[in-house]
C-alpha atoms as a PDB file:
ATOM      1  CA  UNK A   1      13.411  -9.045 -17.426  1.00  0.00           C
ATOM      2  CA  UNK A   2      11.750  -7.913 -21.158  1.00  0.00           C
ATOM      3  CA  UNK A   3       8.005  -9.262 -19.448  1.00  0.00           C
ATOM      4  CA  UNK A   4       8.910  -6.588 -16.056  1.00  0.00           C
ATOM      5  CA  UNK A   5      10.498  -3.518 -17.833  1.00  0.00           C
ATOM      6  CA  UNK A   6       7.530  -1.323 -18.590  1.00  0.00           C
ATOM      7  CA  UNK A   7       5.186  -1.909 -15.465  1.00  0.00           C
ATOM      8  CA  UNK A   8       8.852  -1.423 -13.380  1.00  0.00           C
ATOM      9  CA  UNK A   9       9.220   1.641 -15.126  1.00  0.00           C
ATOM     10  CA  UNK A  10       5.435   3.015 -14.641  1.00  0.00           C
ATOM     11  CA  UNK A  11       6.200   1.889 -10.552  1.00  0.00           C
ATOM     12  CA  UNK A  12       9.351   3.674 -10.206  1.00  0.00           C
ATOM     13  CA  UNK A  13       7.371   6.664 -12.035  1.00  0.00           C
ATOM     14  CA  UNK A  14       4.758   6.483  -9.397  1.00  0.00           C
ATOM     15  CA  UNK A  15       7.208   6.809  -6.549  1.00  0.00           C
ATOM     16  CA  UNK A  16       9.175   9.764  -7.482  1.00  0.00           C
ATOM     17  CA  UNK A  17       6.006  11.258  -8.366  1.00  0.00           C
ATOM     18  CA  UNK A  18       4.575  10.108  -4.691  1.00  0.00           C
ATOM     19  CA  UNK A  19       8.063  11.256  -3.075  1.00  0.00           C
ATOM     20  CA  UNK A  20       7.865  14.443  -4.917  1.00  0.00           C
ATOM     21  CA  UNK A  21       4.487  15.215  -3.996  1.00  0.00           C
ATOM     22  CA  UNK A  22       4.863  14.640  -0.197  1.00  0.00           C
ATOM     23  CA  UNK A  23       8.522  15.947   0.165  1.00  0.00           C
ATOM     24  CA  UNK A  24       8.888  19.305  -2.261  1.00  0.00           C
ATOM     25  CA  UNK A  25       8.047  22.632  -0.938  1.00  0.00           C
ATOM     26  CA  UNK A  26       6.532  24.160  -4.548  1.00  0.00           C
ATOM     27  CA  UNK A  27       7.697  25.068  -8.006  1.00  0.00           C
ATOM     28  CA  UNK A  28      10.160  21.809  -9.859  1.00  0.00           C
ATOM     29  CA  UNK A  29       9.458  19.543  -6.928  1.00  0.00           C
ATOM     30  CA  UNK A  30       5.218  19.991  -7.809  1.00  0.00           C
ATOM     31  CA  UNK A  31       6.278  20.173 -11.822  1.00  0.00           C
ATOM     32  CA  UNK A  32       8.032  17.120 -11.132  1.00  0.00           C
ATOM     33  CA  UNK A  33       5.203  14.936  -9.457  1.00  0.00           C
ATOM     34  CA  UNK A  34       2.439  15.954 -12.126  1.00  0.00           C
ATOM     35  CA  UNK A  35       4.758  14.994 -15.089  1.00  0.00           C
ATOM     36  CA  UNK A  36       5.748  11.758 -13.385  1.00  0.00           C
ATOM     37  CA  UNK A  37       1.767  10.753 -11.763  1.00  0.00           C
ATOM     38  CA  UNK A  38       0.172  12.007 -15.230  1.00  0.00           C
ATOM     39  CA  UNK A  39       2.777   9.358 -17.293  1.00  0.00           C
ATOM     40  CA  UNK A  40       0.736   6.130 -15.657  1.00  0.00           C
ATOM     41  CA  UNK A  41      -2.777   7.269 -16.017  1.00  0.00           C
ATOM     42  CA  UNK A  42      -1.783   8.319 -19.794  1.00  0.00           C
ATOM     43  CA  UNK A  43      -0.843   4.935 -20.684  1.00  0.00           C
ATOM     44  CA  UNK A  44      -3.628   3.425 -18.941  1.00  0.00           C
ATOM     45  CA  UNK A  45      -5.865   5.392 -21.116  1.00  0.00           C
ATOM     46  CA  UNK A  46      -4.175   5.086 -23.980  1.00  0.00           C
ATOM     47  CA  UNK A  47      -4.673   1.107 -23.403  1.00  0.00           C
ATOM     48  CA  UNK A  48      -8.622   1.381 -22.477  1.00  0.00           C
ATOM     49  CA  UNK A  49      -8.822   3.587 -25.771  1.00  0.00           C
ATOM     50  CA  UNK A  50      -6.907   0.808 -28.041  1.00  0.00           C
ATOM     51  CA  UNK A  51      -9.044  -1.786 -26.035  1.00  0.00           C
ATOM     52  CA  UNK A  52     -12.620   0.124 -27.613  1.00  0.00           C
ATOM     53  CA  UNK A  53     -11.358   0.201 -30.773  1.00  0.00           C
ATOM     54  CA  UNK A  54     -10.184  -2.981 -31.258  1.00  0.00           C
ATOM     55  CA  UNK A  55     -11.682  -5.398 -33.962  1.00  0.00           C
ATOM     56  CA  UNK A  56     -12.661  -9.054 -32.380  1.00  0.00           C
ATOM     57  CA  UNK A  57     -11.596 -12.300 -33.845  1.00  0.00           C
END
């Protein structure tokens, strides 16, 4: 389970960001999905940025 926990936990962001999106009428429910949709593309960024910077060998 330690090699699935942080891409199950970036998926299950995605869908109650998704759900949140597509099913909330304003306000939390739109506060909700940006917080939740924002968390995934932050860590992929932060791992393209560690990726550029690191040394080879």
């Amino acid at each position: 389970m330690t090699r699935w926990h942080w891409p199950l936990v970036l998926a299950v962001l995605t869908f109650i960001g998704l759900v949140s999106a597509l099913l909330g009428e304003g306000g939390p429910f739109w506060f909700v999905s940006w917080l939740a949709l924002s968390v995934p593309l932050l860590v992929i960024a932060l791992a393209v940025v560690r990726s550029l910077f690191r040394r080879p060998g």
